[in-house]
PDB file of N, CA and C in Angstrom:
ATOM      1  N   UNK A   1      88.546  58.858 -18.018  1.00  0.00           N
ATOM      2  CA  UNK A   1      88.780  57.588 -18.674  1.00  0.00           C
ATOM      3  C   UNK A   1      90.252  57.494 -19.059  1.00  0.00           C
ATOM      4  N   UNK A   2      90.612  56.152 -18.502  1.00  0.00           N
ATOM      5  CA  UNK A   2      92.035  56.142 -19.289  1.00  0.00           C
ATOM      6  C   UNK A   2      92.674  55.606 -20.443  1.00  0.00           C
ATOM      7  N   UNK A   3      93.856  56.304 -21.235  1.00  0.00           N
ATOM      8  CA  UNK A   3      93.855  55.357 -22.605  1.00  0.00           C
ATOM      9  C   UNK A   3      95.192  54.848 -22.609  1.00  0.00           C
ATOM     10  N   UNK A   4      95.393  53.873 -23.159  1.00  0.00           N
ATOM     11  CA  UNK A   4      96.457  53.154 -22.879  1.00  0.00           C
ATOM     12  C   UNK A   4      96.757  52.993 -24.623  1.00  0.00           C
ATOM     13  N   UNK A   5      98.313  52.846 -25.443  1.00  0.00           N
ATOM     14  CA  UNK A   5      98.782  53.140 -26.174  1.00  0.00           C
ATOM     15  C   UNK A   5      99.495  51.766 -26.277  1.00  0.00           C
ATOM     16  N   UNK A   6      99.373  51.162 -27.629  1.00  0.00           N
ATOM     17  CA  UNK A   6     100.387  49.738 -27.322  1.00  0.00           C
ATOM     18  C   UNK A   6     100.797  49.413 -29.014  1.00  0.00           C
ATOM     19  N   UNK A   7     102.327  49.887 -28.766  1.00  0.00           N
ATOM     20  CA  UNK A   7     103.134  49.851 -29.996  1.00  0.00           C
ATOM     21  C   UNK A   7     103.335  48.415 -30.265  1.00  0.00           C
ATOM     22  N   UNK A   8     104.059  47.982 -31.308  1.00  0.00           N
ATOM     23  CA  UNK A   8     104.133  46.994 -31.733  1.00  0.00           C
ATOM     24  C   UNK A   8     105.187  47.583 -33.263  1.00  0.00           C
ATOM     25  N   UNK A   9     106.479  46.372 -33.187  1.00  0.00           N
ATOM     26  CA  UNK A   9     107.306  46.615 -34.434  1.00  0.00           C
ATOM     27  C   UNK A   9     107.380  45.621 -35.198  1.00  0.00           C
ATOM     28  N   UNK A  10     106.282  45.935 -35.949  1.00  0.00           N
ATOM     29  CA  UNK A  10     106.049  44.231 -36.663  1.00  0.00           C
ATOM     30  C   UNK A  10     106.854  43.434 -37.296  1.00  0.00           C
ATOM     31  N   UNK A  11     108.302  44.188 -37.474  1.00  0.00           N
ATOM     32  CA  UNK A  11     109.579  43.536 -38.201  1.00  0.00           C
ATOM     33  C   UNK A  11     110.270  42.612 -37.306  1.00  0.00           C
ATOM     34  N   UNK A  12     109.776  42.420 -35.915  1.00  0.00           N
ATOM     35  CA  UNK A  12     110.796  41.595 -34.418  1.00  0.00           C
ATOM     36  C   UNK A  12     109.495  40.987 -34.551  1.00  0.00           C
ATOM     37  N   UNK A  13     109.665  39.264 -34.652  1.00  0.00           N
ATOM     38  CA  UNK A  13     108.817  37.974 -34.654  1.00  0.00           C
ATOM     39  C   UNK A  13     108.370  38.301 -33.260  1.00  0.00           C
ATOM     40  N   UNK A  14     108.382  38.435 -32.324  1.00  0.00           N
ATOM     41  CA  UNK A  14     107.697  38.452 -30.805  1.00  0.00           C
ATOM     42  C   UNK A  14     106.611  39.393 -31.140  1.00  0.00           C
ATOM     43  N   UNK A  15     107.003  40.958 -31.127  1.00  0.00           N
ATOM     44  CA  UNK A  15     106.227  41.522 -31.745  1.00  0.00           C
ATOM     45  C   UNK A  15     105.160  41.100 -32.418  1.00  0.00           C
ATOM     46  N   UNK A  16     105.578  40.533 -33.778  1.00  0.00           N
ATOM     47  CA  UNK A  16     104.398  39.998 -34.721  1.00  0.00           C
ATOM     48  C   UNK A  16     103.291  39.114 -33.695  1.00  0.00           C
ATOM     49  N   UNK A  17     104.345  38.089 -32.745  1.00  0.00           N
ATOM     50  CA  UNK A  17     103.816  37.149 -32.965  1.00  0.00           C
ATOM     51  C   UNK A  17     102.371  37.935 -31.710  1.00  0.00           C
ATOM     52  N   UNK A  18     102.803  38.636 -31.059  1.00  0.00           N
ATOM     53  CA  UNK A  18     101.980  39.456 -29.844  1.00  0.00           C
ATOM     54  C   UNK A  18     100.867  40.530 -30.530  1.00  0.00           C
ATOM     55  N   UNK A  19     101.105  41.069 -31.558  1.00  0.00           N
ATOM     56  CA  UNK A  19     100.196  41.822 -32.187  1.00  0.00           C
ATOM     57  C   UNK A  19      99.019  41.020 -33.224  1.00  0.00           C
ATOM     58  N   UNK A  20      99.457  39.441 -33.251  1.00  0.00           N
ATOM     59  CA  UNK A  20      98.749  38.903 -34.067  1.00  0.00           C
ATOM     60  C   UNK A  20      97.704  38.079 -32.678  1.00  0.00           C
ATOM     61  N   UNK A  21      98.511  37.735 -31.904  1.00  0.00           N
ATOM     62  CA  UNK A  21      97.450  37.090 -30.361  1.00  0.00           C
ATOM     63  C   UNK A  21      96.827  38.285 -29.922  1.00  0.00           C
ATOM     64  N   UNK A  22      96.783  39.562 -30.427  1.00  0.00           N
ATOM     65  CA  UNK A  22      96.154  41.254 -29.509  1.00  0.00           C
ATOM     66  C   UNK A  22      94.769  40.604 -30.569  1.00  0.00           C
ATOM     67  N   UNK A  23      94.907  40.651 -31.676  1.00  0.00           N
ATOM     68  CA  UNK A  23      94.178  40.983 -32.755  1.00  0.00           C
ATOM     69  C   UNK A  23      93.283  39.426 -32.642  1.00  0.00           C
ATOM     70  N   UNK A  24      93.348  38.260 -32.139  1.00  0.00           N
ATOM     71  CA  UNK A  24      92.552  37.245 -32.437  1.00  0.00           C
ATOM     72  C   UNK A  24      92.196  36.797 -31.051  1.00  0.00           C
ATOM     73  N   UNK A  25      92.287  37.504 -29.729  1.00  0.00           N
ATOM     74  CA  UNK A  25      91.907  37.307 -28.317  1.00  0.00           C
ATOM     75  C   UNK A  25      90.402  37.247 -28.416  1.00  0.00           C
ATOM     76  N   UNK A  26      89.696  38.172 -29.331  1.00  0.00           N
ATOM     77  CA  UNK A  26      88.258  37.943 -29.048  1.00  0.00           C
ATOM     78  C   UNK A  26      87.663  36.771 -29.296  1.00  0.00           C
ATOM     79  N   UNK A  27      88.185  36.358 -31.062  1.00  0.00           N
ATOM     80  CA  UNK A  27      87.924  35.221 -31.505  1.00  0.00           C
ATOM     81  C   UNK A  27      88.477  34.093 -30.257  1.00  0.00           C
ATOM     82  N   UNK A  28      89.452  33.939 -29.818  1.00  0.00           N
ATOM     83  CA  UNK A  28      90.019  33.099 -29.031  1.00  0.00           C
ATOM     84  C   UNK A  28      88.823  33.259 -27.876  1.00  0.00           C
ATOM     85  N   UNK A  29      88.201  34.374 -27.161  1.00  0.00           N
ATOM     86  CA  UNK A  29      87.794  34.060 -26.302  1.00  0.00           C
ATOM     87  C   UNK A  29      86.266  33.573 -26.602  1.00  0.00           C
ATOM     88  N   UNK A  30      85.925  33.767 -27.520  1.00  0.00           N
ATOM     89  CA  UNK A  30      84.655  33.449 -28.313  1.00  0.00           C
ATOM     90  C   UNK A  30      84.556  31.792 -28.923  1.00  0.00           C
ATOM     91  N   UNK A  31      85.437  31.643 -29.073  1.00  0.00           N
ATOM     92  CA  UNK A  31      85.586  29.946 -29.171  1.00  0.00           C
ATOM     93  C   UNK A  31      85.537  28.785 -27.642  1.00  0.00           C
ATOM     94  N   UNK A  32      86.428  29.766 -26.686  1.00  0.00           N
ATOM     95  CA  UNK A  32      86.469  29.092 -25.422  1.00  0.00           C
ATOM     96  C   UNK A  32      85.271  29.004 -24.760  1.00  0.00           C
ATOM     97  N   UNK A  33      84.580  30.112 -24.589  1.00  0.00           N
ATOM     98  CA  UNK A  33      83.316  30.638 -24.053  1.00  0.00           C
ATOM     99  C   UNK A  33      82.224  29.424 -25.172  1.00  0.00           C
ATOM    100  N   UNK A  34      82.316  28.967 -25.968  1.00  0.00           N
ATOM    101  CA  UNK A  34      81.288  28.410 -26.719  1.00  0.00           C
ATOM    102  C   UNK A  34      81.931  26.631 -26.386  1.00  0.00           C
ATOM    103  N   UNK A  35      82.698  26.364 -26.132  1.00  0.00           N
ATOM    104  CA  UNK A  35      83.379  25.218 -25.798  1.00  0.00           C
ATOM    105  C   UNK A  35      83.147  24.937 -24.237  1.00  0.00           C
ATOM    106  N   UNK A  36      83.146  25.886 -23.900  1.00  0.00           N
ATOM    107  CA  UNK A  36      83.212  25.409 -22.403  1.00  0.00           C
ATOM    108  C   UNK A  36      81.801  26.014 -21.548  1.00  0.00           C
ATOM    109  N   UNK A  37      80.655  26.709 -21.813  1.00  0.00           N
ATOM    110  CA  UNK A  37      79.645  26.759 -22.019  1.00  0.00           C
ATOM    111  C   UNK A  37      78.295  26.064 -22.640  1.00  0.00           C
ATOM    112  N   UNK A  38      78.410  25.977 -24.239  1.00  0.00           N
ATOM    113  CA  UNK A  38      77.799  25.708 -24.828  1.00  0.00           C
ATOM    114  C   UNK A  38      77.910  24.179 -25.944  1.00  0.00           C
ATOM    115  N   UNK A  39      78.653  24.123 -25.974  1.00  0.00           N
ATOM    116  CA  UNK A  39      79.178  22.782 -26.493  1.00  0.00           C
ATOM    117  C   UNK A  39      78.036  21.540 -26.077  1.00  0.00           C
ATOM    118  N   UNK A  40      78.862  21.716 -24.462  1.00  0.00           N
ATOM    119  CA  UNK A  40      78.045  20.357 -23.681  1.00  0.00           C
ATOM    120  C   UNK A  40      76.557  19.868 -23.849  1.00  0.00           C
ATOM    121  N   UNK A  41      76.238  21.491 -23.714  1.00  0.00           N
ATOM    122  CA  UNK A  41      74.666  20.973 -24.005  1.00  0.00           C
ATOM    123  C   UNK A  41      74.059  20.654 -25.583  1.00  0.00           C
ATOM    124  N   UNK A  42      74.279  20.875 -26.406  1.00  0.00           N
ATOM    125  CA  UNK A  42      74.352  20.738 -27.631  1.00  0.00           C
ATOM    126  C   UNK A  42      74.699  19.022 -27.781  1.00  0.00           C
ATOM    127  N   UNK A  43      75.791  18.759 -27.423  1.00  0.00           N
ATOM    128  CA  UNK A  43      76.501  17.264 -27.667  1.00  0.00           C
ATOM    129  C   UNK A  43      75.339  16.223 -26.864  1.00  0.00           C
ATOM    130  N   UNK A  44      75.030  16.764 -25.504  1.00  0.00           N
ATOM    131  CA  UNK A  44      74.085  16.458 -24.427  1.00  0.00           C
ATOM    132  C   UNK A  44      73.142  15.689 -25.329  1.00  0.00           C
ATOM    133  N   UNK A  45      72.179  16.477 -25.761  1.00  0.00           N
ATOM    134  CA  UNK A  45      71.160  16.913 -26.523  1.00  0.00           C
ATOM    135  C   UNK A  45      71.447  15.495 -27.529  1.00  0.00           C
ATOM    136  N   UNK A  46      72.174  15.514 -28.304  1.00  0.00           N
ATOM    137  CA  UNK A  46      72.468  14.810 -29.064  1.00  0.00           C
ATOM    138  C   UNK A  46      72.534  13.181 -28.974  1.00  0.00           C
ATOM    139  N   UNK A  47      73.488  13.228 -28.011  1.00  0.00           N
ATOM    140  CA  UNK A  47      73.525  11.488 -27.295  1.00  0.00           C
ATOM    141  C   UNK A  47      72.211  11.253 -26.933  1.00  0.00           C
ATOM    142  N   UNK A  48      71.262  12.260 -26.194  1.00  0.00           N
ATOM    143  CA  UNK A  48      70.748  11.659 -25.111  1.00  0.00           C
ATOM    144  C   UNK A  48      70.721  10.848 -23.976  1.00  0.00           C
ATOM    145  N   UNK A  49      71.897  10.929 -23.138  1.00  0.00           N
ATOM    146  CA  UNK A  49      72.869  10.247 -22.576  1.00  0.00           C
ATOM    147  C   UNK A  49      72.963   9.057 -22.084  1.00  0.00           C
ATOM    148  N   UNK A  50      73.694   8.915 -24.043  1.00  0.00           N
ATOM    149  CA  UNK A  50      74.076   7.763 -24.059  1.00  0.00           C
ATOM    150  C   UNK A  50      75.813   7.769 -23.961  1.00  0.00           C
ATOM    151  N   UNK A  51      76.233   8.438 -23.619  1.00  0.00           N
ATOM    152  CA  UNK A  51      78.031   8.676 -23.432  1.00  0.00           C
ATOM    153  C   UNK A  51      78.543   8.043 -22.098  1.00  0.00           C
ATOM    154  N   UNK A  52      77.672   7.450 -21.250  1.00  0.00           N
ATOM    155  CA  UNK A  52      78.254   6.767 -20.021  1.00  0.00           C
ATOM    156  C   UNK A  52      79.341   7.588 -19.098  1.00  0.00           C
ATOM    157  N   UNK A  53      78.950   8.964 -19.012  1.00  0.00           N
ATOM    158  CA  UNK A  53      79.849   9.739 -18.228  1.00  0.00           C
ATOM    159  C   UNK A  53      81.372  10.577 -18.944  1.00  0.00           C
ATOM    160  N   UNK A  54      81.346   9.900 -20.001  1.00  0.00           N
ATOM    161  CA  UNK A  54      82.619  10.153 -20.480  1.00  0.00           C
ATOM    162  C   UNK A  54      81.903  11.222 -20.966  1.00  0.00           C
ATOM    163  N   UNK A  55      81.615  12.289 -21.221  1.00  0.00           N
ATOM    164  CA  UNK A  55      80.984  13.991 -21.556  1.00  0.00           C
ATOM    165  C   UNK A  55      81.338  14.313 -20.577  1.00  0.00           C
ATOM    166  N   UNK A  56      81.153  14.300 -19.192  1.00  0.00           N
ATOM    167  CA  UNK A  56      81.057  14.818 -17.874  1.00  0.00           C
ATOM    168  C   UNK A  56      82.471  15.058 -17.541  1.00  0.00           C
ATOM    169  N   UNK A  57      83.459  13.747 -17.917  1.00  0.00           N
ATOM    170  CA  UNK A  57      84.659  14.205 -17.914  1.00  0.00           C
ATOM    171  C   UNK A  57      85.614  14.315 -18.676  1.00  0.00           C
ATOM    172  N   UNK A  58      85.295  14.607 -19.862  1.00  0.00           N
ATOM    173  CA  UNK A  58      85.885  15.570 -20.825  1.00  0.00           C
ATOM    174  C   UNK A  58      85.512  16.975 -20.845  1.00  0.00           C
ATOM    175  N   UNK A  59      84.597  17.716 -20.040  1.00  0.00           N
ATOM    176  CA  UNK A  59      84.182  18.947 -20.109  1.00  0.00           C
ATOM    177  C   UNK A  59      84.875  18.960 -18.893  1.00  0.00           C
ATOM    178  N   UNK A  60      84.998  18.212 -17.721  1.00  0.00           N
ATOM    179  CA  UNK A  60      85.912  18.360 -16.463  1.00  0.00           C
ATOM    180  C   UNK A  60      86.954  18.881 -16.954  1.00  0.00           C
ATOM    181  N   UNK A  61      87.831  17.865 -17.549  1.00  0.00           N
ATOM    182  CA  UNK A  61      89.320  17.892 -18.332  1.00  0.00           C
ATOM    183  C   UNK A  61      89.532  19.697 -18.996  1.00  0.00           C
ATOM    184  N   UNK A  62      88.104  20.259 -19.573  1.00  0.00           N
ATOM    185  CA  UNK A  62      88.591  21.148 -20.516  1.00  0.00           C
ATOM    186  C   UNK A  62      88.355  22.473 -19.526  1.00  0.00           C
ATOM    187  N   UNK A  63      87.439  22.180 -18.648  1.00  0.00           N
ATOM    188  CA  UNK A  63      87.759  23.308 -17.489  1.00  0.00           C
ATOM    189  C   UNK A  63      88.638  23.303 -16.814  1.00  0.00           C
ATOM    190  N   UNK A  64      89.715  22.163 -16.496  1.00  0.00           N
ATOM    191  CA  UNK A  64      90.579  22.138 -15.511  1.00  0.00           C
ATOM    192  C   UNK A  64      91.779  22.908 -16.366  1.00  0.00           C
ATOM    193  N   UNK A  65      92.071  22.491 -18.096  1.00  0.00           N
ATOM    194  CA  UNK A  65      92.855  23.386 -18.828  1.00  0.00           C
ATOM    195  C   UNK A  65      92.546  24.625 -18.577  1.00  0.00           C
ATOM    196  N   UNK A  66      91.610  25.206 -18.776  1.00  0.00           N
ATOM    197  CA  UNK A  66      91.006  26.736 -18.979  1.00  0.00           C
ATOM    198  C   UNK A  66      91.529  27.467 -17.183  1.00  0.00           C
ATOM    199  N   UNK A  67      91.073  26.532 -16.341  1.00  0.00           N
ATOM    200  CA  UNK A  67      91.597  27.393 -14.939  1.00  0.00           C
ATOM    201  C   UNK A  67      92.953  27.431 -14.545  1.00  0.00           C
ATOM    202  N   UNK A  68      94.075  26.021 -15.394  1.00  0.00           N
ATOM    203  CA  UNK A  68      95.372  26.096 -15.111  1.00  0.00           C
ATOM    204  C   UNK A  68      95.972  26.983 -15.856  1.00  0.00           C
ATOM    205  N   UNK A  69      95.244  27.992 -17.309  1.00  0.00           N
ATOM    206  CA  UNK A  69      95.809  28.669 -18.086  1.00  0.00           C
ATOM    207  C   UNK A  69      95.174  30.217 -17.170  1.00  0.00           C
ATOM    208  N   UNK A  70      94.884  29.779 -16.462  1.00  0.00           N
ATOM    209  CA  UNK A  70      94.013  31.121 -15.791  1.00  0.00           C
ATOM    210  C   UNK A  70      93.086  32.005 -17.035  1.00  0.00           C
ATOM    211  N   UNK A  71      92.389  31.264 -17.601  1.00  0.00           N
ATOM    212  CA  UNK A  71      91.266  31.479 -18.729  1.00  0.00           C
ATOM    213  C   UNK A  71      90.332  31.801 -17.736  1.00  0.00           C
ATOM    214  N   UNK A  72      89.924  32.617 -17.337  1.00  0.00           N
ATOM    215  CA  UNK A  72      88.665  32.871 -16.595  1.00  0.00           C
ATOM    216  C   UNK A  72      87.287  33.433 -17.117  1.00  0.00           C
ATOM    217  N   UNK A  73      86.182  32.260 -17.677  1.00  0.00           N
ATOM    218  CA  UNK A  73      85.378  32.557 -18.817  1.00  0.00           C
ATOM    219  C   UNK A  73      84.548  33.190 -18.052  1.00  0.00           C
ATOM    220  N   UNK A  74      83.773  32.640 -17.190  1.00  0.00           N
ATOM    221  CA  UNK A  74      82.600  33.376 -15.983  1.00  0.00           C
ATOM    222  C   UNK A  74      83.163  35.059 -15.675  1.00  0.00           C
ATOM    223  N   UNK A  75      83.987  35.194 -15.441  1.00  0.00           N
ATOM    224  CA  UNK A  75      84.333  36.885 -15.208  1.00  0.00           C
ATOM    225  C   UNK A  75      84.250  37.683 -15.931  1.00  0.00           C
ATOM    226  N   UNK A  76      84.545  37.293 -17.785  1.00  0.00           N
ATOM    227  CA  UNK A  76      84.653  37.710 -19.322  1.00  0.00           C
ATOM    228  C   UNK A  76      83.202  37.912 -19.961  1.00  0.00           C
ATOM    229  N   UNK A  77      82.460  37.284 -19.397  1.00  0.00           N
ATOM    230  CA  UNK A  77      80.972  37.004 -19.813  1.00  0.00           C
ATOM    231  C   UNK A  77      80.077  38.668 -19.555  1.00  0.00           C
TER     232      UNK A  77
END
């Protein structure tokens, strides 16, 4: 098994700002994964679709962000 070691000098703002995005990636990916998964159907549910398509492409819109950021939720799962 390999271990990998990752310093951080929390006094250089990059640093901070990289040890504070290390430390909230799960949460981050735990929000995306529930947004872009689970959301829809929930909201779905709700209208009973009465949203005239506009759900369909606002969840378009928020997957097309997630694949241009190369967020890849299906692989993370």
């Amino acid at each position: 098994m390999s271990k990998v070691t990752i310093g951080f000098d929390l006094r250089r703002d990059k640093d901070l700002r990289d040890y504070n995005l290390y430390n909230n990636a799960e949460g981050m990916f735990n929000a995306l994964f529930e947004i872009s998964k689970n959301l829809k159907k929930k909201i779905s549910h709700q209208l009973e679709g009465d949203d005239n398509g506009a759900l369909d492409l606002v969840f378009k819109e928020i997957a097309e962000i997630l694949e241009d950021n190369n967020v890849l939720i299906d692989k993370l799962n």
